[in-house]
Protein backbone atom coordinates (compact mmCIF):
# COMPACT_ATOMS: atom_id res chain seq x y z
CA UNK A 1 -35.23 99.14 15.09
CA UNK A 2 -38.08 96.94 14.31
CA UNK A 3 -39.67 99.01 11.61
CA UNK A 4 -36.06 98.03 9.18
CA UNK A 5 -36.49 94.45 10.09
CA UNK A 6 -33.76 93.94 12.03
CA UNK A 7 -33.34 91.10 14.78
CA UNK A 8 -30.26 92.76 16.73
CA UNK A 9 -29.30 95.38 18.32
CA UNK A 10 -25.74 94.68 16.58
CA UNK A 11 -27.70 94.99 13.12
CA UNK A 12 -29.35 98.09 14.24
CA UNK A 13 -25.84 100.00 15.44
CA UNK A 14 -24.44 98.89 11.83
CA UNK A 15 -27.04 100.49 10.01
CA UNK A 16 -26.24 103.84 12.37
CA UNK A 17 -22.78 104.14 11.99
CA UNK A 18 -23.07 103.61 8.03
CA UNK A 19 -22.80 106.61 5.43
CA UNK A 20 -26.19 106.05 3.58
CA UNK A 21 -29.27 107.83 3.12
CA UNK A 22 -30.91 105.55 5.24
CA UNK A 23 -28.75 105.93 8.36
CA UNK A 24 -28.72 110.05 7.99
CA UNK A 25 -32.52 109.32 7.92
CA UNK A 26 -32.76 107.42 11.23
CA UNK A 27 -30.23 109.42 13.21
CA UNK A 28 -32.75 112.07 12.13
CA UNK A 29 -35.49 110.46 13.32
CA UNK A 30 -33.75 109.31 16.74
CA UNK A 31 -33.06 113.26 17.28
CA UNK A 32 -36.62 114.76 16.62
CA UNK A 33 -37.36 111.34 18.63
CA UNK A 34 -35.90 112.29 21.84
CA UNK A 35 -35.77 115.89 21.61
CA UNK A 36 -38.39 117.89 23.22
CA UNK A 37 -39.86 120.95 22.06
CA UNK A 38 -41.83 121.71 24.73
CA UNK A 39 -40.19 124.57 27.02
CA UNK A 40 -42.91 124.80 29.53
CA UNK A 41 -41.10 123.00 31.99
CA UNK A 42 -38.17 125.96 32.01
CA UNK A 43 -40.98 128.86 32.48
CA UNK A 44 -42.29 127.56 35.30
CA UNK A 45 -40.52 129.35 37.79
CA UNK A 46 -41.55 127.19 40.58
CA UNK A 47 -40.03 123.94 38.83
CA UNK A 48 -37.07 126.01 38.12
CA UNK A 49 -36.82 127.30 42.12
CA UNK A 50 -37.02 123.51 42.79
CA UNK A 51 -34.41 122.59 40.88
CA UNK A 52 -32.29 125.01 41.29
CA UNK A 53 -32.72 125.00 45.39
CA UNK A 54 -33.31 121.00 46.16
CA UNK A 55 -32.51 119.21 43.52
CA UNK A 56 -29.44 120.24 41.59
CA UNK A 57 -27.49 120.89 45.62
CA UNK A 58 -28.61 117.48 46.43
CA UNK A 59 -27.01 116.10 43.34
CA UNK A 60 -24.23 118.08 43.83
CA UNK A 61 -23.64 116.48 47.32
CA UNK A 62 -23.88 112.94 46.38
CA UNK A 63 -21.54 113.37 43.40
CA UNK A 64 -19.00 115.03 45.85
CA UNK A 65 -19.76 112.16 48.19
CA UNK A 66 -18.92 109.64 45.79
CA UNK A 67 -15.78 111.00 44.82
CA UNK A 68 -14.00 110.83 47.94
């Protein structure tokens, strides 16, 4: 946001949700940005056995929780 200038957030979300160049470019950016290439994290098969056995159940049972 600050490398266009801008002083809002409001300015910022205009440029996005234009059809120029420039916005393509940034909403490129954002994506390469927050993706992540590394997959190390999904061939560990202990992380995996922990989130598949802990954490993901114990998410389960606090949205279920929350819904009734």
């Amino acid at each position: 946001m600050n490398t266009h200038g801008f002083n809002s957030l409001h300015q910022y979300a205009v440029l996005l949700s234009g059809d120029s160049l420039e916005a393509n470019d940034e909403l490129k950016q954002i994506a390469i940005d927050f993706s992540n290439t590394e997959s190390f994290f999904f061939r560990d098969h202990g992380q995996m056995r922990l989130l598949r056995e802990t954490i993901l159940p114990e998410l389960i049972i606090k949205t279920v929780t929350l819904k009734l």
